[in-house]
Protein backbone atom coordinates (compact mmCIF):
# COMPACT_ATOMS: atom_id res chain seq x y z
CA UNK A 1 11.77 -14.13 8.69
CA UNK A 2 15.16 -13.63 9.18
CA UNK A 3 15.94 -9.40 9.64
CA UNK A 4 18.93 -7.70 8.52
CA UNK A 5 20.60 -4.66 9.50
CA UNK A 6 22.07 -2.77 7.23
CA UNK A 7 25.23 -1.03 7.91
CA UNK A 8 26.00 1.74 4.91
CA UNK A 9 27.61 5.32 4.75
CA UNK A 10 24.67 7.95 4.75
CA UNK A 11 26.68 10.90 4.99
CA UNK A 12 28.66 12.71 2.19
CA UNK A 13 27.22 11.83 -1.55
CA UNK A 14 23.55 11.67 0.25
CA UNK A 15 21.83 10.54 -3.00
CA UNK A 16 24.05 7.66 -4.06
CA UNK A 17 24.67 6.43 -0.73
CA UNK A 18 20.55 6.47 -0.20
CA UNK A 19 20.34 4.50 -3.44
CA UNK A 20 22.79 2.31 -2.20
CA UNK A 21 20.92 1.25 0.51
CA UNK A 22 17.84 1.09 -0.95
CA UNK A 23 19.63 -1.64 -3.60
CA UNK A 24 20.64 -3.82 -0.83
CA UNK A 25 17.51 -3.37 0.81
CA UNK A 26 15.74 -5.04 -2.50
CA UNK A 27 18.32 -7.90 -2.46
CA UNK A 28 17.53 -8.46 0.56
CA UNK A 29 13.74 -8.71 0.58
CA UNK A 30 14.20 -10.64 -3.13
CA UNK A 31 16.02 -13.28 -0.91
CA UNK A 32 13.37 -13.57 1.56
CA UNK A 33 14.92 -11.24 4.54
CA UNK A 34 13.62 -8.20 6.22
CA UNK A 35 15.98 -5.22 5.60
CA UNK A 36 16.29 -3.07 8.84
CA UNK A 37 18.17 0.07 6.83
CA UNK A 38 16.81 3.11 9.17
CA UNK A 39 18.96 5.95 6.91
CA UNK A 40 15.98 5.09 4.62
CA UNK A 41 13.59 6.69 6.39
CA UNK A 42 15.09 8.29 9.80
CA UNK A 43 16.10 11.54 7.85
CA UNK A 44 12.80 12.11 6.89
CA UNK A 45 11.64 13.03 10.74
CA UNK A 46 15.31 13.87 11.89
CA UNK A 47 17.25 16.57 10.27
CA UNK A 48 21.21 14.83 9.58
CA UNK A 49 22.56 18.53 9.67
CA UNK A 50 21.42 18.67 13.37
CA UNK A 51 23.91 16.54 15.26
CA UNK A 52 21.61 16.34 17.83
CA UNK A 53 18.76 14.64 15.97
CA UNK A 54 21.50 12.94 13.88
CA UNK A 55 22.64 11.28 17.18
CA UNK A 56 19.04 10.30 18.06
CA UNK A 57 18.86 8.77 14.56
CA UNK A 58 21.83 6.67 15.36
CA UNK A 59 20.30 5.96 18.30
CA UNK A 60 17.00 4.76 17.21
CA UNK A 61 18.98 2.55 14.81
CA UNK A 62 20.64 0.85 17.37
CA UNK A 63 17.51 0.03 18.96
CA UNK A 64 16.33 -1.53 15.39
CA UNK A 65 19.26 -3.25 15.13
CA UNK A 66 18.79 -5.11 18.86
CA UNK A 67 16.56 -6.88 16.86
CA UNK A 68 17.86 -8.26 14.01
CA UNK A 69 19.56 -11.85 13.07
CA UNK A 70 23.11 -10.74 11.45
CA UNK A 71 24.30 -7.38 9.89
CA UNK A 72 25.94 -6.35 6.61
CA UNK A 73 28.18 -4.28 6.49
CA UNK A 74 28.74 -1.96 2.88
CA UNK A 75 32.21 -1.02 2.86
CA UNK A 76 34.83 -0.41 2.74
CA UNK A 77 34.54 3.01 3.64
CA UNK A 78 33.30 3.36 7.28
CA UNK A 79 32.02 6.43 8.21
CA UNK A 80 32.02 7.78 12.00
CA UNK A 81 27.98 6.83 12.56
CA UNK A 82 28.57 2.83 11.03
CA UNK A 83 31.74 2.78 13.39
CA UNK A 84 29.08 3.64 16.75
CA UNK A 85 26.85 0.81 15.02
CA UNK A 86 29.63 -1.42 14.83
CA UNK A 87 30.73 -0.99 18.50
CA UNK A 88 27.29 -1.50 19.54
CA UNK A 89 26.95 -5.05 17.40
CA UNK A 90 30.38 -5.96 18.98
CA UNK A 91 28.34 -5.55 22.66
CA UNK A 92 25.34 -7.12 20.73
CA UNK A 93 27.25 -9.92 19.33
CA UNK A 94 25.18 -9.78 15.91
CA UNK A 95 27.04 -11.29 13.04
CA UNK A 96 28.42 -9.06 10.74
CA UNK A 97 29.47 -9.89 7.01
CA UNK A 98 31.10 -7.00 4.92
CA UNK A 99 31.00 -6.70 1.20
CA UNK A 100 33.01 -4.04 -0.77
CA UNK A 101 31.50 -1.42 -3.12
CA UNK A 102 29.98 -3.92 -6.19
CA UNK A 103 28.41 -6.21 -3.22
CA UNK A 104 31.56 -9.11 -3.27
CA UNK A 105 31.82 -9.94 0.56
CA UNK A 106 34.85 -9.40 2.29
CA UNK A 107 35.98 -12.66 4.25
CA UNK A 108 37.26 -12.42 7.85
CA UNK A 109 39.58 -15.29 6.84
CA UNK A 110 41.21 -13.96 4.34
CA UNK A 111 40.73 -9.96 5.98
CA UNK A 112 44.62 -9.50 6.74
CA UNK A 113 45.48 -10.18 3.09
CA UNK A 114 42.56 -8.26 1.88
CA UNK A 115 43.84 -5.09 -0.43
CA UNK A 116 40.25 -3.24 -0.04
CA UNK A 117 40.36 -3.26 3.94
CA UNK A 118 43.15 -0.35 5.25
CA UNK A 119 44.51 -1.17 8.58
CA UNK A 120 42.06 1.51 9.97
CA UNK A 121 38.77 -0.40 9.14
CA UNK A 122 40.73 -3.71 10.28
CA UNK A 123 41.36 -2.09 13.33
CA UNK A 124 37.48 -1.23 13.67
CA UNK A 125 36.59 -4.56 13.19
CA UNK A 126 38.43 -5.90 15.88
CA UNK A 127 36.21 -7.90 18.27
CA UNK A 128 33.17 -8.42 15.67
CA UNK A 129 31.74 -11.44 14.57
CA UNK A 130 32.81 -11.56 11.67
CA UNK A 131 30.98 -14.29 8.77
């Protein structure tokens, strides 16, 4: 079974970015994946508010994420924690593939043209592997 990591803003709106997750984490199982989405269950042992445990959270992610077969990433909004796991899947060479706020993917082709991507996030995903 194929696993996939899910990239998401955790911080800010806590509740709907949790649901979020959890939505993309059904998808995902529905189409026969294993959803690696640690913000689902990291803050219940670390404390966010604590940037040292939130930095071990991060951490431990990472570690989940050595694992897994590609990465989506739930944009566009990229917070400062999904830009550390982005540089690490850039060293990882995972496969990422971005989708915008109602789940429509975001195609590296067509990226430069792309009204929903600010030259900021472009910028950040310099140097991924982009689907």
């Amino acid at each position: 079974m194929k696993k996939i990591f899910v990239c998401s803003p955790y911080r800010g709106d806590v509740e709907k970015n949790t649901k979020r997750a959890a939505q993309v984490a059904r998808i995902l199982c529905e189409c026969g994946y294993m959803p690696v989405v640690p913000h689902l269950y990291v803050p219940n042992f670390l404390r966010e508010e604590d940037q040292h445990e939130r930095i071990r959270g991060i951490e431990l992610g990472i570690e989940l994420m050595k694992e897994c077969d590609k990465i989506w990433l739930l944009g566009p909004e990229i917070t400062s924690g999904m830009e550390y796991e982005l540089e690490a899947a850039k060293e990882l060479k995972i496969p990422v593939v971005m989708y915008d706020e109602e789940l429509r993917q975001i195609k590296a082709k067509t990226l430069p043209i792309d009204d929903r991507v600010d030259d900021r996030i472009r910028e950040i995903l310099k140097g991924l592997k982009l689907d």
